[in-house]
Protein backbone atom coordinates (compact mmCIF):
# COMPACT_ATOMS: atom_id res chain seq x y z
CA UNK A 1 -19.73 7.63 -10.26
CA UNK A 2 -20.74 6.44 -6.80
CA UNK A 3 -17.73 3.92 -6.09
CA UNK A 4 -16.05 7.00 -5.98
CA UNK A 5 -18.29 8.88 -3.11
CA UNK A 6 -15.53 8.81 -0.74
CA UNK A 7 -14.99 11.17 2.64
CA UNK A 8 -12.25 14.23 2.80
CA UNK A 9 -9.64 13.76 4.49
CA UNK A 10 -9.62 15.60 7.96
CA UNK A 11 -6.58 15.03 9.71
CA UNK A 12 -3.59 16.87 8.80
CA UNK A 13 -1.43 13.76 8.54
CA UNK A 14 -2.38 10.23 7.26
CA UNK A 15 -1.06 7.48 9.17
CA UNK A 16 -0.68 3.96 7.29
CA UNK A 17 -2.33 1.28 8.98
CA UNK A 18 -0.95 -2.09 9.71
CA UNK A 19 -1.28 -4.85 6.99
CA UNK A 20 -3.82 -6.97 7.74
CA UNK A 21 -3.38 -10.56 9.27
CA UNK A 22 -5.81 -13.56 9.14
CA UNK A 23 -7.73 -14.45 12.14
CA UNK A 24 -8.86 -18.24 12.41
CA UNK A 25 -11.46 -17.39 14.88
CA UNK A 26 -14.84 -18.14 13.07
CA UNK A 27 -16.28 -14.42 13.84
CA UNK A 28 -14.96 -11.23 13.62
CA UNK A 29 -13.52 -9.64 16.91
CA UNK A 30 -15.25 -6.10 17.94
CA UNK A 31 -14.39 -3.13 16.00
CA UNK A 32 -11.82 -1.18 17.09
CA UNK A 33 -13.11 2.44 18.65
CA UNK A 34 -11.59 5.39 17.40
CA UNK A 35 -10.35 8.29 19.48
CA UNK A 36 -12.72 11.31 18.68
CA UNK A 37 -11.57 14.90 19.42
CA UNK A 38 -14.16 17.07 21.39
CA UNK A 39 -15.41 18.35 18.18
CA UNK A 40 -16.23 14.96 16.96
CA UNK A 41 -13.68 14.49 14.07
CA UNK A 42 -11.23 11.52 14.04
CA UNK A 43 -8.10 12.27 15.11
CA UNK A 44 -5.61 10.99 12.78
CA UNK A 45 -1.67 11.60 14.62
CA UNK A 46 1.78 9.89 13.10
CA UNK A 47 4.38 11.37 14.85
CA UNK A 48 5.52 9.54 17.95
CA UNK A 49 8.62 9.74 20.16
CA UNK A 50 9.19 8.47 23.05
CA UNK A 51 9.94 10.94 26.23
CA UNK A 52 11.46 9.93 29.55
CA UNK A 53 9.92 12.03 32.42
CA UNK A 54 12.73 12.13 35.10
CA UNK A 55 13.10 15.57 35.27
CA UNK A 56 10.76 18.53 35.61
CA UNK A 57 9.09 20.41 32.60
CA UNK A 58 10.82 23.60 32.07
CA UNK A 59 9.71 24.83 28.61
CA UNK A 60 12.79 26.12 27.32
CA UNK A 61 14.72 23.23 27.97
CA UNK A 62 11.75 20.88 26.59
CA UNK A 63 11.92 23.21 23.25
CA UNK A 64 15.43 22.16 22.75
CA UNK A 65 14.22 19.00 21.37
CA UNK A 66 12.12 19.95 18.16
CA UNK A 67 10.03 16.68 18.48
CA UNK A 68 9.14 17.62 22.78
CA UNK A 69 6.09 18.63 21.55
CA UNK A 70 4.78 16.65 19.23
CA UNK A 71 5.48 13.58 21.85
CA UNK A 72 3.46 15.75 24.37
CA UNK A 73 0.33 16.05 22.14
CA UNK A 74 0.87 12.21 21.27
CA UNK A 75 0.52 11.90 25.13
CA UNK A 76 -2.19 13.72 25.61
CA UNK A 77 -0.19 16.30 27.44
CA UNK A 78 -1.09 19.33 25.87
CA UNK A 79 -0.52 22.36 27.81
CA UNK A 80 3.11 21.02 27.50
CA UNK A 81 3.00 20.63 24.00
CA UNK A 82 1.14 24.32 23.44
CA UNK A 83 3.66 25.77 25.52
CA UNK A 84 6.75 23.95 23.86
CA UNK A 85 5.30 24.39 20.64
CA UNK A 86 4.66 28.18 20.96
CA UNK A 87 8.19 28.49 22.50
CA UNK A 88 9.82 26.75 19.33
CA UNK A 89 7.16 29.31 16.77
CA UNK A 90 7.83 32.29 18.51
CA UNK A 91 11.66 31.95 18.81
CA UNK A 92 13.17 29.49 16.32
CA UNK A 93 10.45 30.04 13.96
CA UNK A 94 9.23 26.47 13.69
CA UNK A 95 6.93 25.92 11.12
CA UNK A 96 5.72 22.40 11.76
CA UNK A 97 5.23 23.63 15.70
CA UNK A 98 3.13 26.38 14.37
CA UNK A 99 1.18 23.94 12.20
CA UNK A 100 0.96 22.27 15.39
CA UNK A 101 -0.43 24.89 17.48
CA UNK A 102 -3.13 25.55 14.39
CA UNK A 103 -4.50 21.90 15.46
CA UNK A 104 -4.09 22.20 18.89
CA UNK A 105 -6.28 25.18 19.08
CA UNK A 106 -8.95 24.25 16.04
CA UNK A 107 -9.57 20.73 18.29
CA UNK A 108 -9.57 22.57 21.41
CA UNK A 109 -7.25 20.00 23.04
CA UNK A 110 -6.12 21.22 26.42
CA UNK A 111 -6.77 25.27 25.53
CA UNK A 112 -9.98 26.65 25.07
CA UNK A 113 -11.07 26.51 21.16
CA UNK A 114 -10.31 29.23 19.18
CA UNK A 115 -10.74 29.36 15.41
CA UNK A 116 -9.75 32.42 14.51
CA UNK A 117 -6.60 31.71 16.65
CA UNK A 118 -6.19 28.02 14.59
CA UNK A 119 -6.38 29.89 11.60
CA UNK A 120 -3.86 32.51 12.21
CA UNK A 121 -1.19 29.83 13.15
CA UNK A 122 -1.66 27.78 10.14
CA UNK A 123 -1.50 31.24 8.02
CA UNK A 124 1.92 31.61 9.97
CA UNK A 125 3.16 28.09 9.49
CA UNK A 126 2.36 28.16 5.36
CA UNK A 127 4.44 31.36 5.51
CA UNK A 128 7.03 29.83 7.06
CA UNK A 129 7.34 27.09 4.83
CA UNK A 130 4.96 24.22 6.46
CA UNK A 131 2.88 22.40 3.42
CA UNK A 132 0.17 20.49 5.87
CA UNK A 133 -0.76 24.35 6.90
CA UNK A 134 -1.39 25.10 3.01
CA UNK A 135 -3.55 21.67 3.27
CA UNK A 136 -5.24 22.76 6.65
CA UNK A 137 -6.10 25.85 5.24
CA UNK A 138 -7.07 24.32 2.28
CA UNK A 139 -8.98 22.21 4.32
CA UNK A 140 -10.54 25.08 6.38
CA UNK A 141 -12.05 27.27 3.90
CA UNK A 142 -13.73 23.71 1.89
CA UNK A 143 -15.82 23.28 5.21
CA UNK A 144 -15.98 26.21 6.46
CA UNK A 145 -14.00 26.24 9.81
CA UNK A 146 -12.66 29.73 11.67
CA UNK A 147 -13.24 31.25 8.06
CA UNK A 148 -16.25 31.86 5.37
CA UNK A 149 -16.86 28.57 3.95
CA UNK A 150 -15.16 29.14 -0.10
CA UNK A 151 -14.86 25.82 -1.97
CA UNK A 152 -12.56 27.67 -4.97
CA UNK A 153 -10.54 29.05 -2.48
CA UNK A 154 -10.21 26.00 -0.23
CA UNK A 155 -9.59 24.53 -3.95
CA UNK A 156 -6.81 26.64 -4.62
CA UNK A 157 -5.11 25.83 -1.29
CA UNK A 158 -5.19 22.20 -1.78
CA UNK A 159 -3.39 22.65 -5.09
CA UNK A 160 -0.73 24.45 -3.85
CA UNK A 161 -0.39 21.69 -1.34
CA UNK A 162 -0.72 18.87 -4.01
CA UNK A 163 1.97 20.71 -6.07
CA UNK A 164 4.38 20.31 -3.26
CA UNK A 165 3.38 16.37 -3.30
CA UNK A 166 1.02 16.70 0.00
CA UNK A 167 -0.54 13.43 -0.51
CA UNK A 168 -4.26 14.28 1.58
CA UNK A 169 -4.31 17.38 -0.46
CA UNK A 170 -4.14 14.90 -3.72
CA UNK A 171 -6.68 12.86 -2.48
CA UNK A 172 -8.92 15.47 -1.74
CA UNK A 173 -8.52 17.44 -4.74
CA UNK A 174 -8.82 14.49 -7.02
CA UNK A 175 -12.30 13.95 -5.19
CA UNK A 176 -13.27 17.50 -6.43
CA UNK A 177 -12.35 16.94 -9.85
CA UNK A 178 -14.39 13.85 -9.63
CA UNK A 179 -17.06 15.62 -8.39
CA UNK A 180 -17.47 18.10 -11.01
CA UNK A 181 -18.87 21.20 -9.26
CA UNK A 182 -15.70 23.28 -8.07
CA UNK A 183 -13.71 22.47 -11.16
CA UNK A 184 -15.08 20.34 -14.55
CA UNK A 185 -15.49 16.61 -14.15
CA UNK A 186 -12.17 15.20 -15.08
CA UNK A 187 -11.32 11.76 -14.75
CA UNK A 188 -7.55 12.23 -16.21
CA UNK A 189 -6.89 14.94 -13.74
CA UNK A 190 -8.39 13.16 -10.71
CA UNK A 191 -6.75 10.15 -11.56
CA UNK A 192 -3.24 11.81 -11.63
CA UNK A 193 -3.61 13.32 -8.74
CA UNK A 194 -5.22 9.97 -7.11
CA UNK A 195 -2.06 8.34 -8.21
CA UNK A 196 -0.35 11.01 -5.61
CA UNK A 197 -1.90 10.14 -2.81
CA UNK A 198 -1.77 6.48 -3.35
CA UNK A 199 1.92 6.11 -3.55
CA UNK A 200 1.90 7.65 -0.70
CA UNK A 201 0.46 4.84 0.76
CA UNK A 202 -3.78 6.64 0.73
CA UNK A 203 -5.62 3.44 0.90
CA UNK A 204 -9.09 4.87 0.25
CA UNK A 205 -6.63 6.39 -3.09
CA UNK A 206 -5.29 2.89 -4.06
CA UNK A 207 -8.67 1.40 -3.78
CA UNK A 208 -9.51 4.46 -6.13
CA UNK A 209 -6.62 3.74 -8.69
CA UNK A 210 -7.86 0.15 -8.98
CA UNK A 211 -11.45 1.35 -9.36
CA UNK A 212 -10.08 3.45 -12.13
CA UNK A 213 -8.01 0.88 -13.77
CA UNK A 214 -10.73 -1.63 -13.39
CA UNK A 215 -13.19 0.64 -15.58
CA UNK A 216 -11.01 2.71 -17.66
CA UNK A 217 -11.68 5.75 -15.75
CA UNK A 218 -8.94 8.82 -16.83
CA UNK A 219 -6.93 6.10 -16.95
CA UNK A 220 -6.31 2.73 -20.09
CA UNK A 221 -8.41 -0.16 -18.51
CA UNK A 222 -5.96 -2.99 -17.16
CA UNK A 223 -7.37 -5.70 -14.39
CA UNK A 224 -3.68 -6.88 -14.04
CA UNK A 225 -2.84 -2.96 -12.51
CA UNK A 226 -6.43 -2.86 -10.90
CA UNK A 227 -5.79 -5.78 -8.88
CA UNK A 228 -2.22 -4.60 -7.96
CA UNK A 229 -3.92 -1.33 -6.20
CA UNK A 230 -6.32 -3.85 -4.88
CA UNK A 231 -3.19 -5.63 -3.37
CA UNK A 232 -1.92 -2.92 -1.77
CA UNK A 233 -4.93 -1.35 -0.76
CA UNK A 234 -5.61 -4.41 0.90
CA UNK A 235 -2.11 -4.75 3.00
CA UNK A 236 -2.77 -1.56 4.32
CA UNK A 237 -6.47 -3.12 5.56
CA UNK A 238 -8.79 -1.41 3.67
CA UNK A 239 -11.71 -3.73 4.00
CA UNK A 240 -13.43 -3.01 0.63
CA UNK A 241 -10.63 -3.32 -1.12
CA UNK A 242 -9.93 -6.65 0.35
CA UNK A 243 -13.52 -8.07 -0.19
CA UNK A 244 -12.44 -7.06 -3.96
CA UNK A 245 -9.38 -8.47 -4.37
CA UNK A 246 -10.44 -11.50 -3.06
CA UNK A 247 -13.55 -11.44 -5.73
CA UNK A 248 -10.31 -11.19 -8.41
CA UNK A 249 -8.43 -13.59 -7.18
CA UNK A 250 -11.58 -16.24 -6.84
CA UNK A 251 -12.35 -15.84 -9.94
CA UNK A 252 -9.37 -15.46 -11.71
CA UNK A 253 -9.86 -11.60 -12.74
CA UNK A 254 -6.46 -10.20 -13.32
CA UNK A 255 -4.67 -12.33 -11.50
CA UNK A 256 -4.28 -16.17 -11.53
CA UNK A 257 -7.87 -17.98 -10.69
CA UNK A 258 -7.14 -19.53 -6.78
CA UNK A 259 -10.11 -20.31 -5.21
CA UNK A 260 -8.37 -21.30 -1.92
CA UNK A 261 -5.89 -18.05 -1.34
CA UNK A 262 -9.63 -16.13 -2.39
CA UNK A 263 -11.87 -17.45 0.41
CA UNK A 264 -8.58 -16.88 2.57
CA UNK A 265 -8.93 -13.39 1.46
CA UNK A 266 -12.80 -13.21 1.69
CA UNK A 267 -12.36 -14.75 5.89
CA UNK A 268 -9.86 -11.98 6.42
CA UNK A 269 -12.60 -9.21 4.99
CA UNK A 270 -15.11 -11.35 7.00
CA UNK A 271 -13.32 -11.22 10.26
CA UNK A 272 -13.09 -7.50 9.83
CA UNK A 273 -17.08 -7.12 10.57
CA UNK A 274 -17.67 -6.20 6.47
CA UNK A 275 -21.26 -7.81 5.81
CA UNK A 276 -20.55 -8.44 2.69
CA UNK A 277 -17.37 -10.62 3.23
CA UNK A 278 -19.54 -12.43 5.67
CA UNK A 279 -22.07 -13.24 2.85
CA UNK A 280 -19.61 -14.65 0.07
CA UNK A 281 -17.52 -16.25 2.81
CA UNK A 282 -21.33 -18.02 3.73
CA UNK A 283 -21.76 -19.00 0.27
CA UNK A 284 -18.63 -20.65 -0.35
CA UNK A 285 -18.52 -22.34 3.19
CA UNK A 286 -22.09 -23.68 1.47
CA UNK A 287 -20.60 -24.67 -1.51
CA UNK A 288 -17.15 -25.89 -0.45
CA UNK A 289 -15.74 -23.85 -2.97
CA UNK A 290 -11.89 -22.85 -2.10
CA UNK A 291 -13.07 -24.34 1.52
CA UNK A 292 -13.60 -27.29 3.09
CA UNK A 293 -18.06 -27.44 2.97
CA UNK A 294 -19.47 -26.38 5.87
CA UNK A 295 -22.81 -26.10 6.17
CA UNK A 296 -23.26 -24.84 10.39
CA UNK A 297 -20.32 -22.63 9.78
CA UNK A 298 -21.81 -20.93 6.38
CA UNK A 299 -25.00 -20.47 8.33
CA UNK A 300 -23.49 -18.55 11.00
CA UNK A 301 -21.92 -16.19 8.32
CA UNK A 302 -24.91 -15.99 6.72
CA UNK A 303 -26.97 -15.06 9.76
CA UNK A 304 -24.12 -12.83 10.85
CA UNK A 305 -24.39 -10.86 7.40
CA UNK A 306 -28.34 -10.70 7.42
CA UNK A 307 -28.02 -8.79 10.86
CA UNK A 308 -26.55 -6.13 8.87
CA UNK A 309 -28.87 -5.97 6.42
CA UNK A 310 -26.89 -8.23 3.19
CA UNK A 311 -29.67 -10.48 2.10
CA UNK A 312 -29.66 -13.88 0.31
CA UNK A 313 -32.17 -16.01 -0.80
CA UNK A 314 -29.96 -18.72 -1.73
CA UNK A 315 -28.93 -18.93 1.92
CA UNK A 316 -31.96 -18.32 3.26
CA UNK A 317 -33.69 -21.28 1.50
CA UNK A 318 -30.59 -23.15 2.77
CA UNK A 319 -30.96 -22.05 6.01
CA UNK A 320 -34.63 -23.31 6.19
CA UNK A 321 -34.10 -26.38 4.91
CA UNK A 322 -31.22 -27.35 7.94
CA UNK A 323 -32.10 -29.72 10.83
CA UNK A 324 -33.39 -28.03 13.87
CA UNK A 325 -30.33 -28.76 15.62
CA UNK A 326 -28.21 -27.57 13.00
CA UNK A 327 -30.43 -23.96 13.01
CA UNK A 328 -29.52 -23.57 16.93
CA UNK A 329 -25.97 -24.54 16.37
CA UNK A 330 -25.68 -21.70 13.90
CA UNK A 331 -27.24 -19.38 16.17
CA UNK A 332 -25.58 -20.07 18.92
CA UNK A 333 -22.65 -19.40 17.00
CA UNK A 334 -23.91 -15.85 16.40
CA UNK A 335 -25.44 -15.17 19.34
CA UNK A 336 -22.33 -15.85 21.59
CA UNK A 337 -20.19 -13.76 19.22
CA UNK A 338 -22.77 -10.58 19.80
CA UNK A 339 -22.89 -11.51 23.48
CA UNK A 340 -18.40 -10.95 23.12
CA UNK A 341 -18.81 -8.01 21.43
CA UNK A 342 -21.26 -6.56 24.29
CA UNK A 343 -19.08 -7.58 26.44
CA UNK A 344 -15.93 -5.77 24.91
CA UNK A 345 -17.77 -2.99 24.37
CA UNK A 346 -18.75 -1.87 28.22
C-alpha cells in the first residue's frame, strides 16, 4: 500500500505545527530549513520556557526549577542543561531529566557522543516511570542505535509505549503492522493504533486515517470522515493532505462541491512549494474554474511545477500556443521567484 510508505518518527516528542494561512503572493516563499543535529536527524523539541539570565548559573539552584533544563537545551545551552539535568536524575530522581540526558548524549549536543551512555539513561528514565524513554528505546533497538539493531524487540518497546497512549510510538507501530514483516499485515490493528497518534494531533497519522477511511482500509469506507482527517491534517499544514482536501472539496467528494474555497485550498498547497498543487492550481488558473482565468498566471504555475518534474501536456500545448510576450511574462514570473529563493537561501 504505498500511500502508506511513510518515515518513523525520530524525535522523542512531536511538536504540532501551526495551521496553515493563505499567502496571496503568486509563488511560494523559500522553504523553511530545518535545524539538523550533528548526526543529521531532525531535531524535533516542544518544551519551551522562558529563562531570565540575571544571575549566575549555579547548578543546584538552576535544578530547583524542574523545567531549567529543558529551557537550556531549547537554548542551545547544553552543558547547562546536562549539568542541571543530571543534578535533578541523580538526586530527585527525575525521570523526564533522565530521558533528557538519553538525547542529549545520543545527539552529541554539547558532550561528546556516547551511545552506550544514551542508552543507559533512557533504561533509567523507563524505570523511573518516563514513557518517551520506553519509545526511545523502542526507537533505538528498530534502527539500531547504541544497541544490536532487533526490530521485535524495538517492536515490543513501542507497544509498551503505545499502551500508555505515547502517540509517536502509535504511529510508528501502526506503520509496522502496515508493513507486514515484524508482525502480520493488519489493517484493523494499524488503523487503531493510527487513530492514537492522530488525536494526538500526528499529521502524517490524520492524513493516514483519511487514507484509510477514503479506501476502506481496517476501517468502514466513509469520504464524509476521510475528508474530516483531511481537514485537520491540513490545519496542522501537512501539504499532501491539503493538496487532497482541496481535490474533495473541488469536486464535491465528501464534502459540499465549492470550486472557489478548493482552488483557495489548492493556492495554499501551491504556495507551500508542493509541485503538484502548482500543477492543478495551473490548470484551473487555465480554465477559470473556482478562479478568475488567467492565462500568464497559470503558465507560471505550470512552468513552476515542470521544474520539479510534474508534467502536463495539456499545459504544455497551452503554453506553446501563448504570444511571445505572454511566454516571457510567465517566465519572468518564474525566474524572479528562483532568483528570491537564491537569494534567501545564502
Amino acid at each position: 500500500m504505498n500511500k502508506f510508505a511513510l518515515p518513523f518518527c525520530l524525535a522523542l516528542a512531536l511538536g504540532v505545527s501551526s495551521a496553515f494561512a493563505a499567502d496571496e503572493n503568486i509563488l511560494p516563499p523559500a522553504a523553511n530549513t530545518k535545524k539538523l543535529s550533528p548526526t543529521g536527524r531532525v531535531l524535533v523539541h516542544t518544551i519551551t520556557v522562558p529563562l531570565a539570565r540575571n544571575q549566575p548559573f549555579v547548578v543546584a539552584d538552576a535544578a530547583k526549577d524542574p523545567n531549567f533544563a529543558f529551557a537550556a537545551f531549547q537554548g542551545h545551552r547544553y552543558l547547562e542543561a546536562v549539568q542541571a539535568a543530571e543534578y535533578r536524575a541523580e538526586k530527585l530522581n527525575d525521570a523526564k531529566a533522565m530521558t533528557l540526558l538519553g538525547e542529549i548524549y545520543g545527539e552529541g549536543l554539547g558532550v561528546k557522543r556516547d551511545l552506550k551512555k544514551s542508552f543507559d539513561w533512557y533504561q533509567r528514565a523507563v524505570k523511573a516511570g518516563d514513557v518517551s524513554a520506553l519509545f526511545a528505546v523502542g526507537m533505538q533497538y528498530m534502527q539500531g542505535i547504541g544497541v544490536k539493531r532487533d526490530r521485535d524487540e524495538g517492536a515490543k518497546w513501542l507497544r509498551r509505549a503505545a499502551d500508555k497512549g505515547h502517540a509517536a510510538a502509535a504511529y510508528n507501530l501502526a506503520l509496522l503492522y502496515l508493513e507486514g514483516q515484524v508482525f502480520r499485515q493488519d489493517f484493523a490493528e494499524a488503523a487503531k493504533l493510527m487513530r492514537v497518534a492522530a488525536e494526538k494531533d500526528i499529521p502524517d497519522a490524520q492524513h493516514a486515517m483519511a487514507i484509510f477511511h477514503q479506501e476502506g482500509q481496517g476501517v468502514k469506507q466513509d469520504l464524509s470522515e476521510s475528508v474530516r482527517w483531511l481537514r485537520r491534517a491540513a490545519q496542522n499544514d501537512h501539504i499532501p493532505a491539503t493538496v487532497e482536501l482541496a481535490i474533495a472539496i473541488f469536486n464535491g467528494k465528501g464534502t459540499d462541491k465549492d470550486e472557489q474555497l478548493g482552488a483557495q485550498t489548492m493556492r495554499r498547497a501551491a504556495l507551500k512549494g508542493n509541485p503538484v498543487a502548482q500543477n492543478r492550481l495551473a490548470r484551473m488558473l487555465l480554465l477559470g474554474r473556482g478562479v478568475e482565468k488567467n492565462q500568464i498566471e497559470a503558465m507560471a504555475w505550470h512552468l513552476l511545477a515542470r521544474s520539479q518534474n510534474v508534467s502536463d501536456p495539456m499545459l504544455d500545448d497551452a503554453f506553446g500556443d501563448m504570444k511571445a510576450e505572454d511566454k516571457k511574462k510567465a517566465e519572468d514570473i518564474l525566474r524572479e521567484w528562483l532568483r528570491s529563493r537564491v537569494a534567501s537561501n545564502t
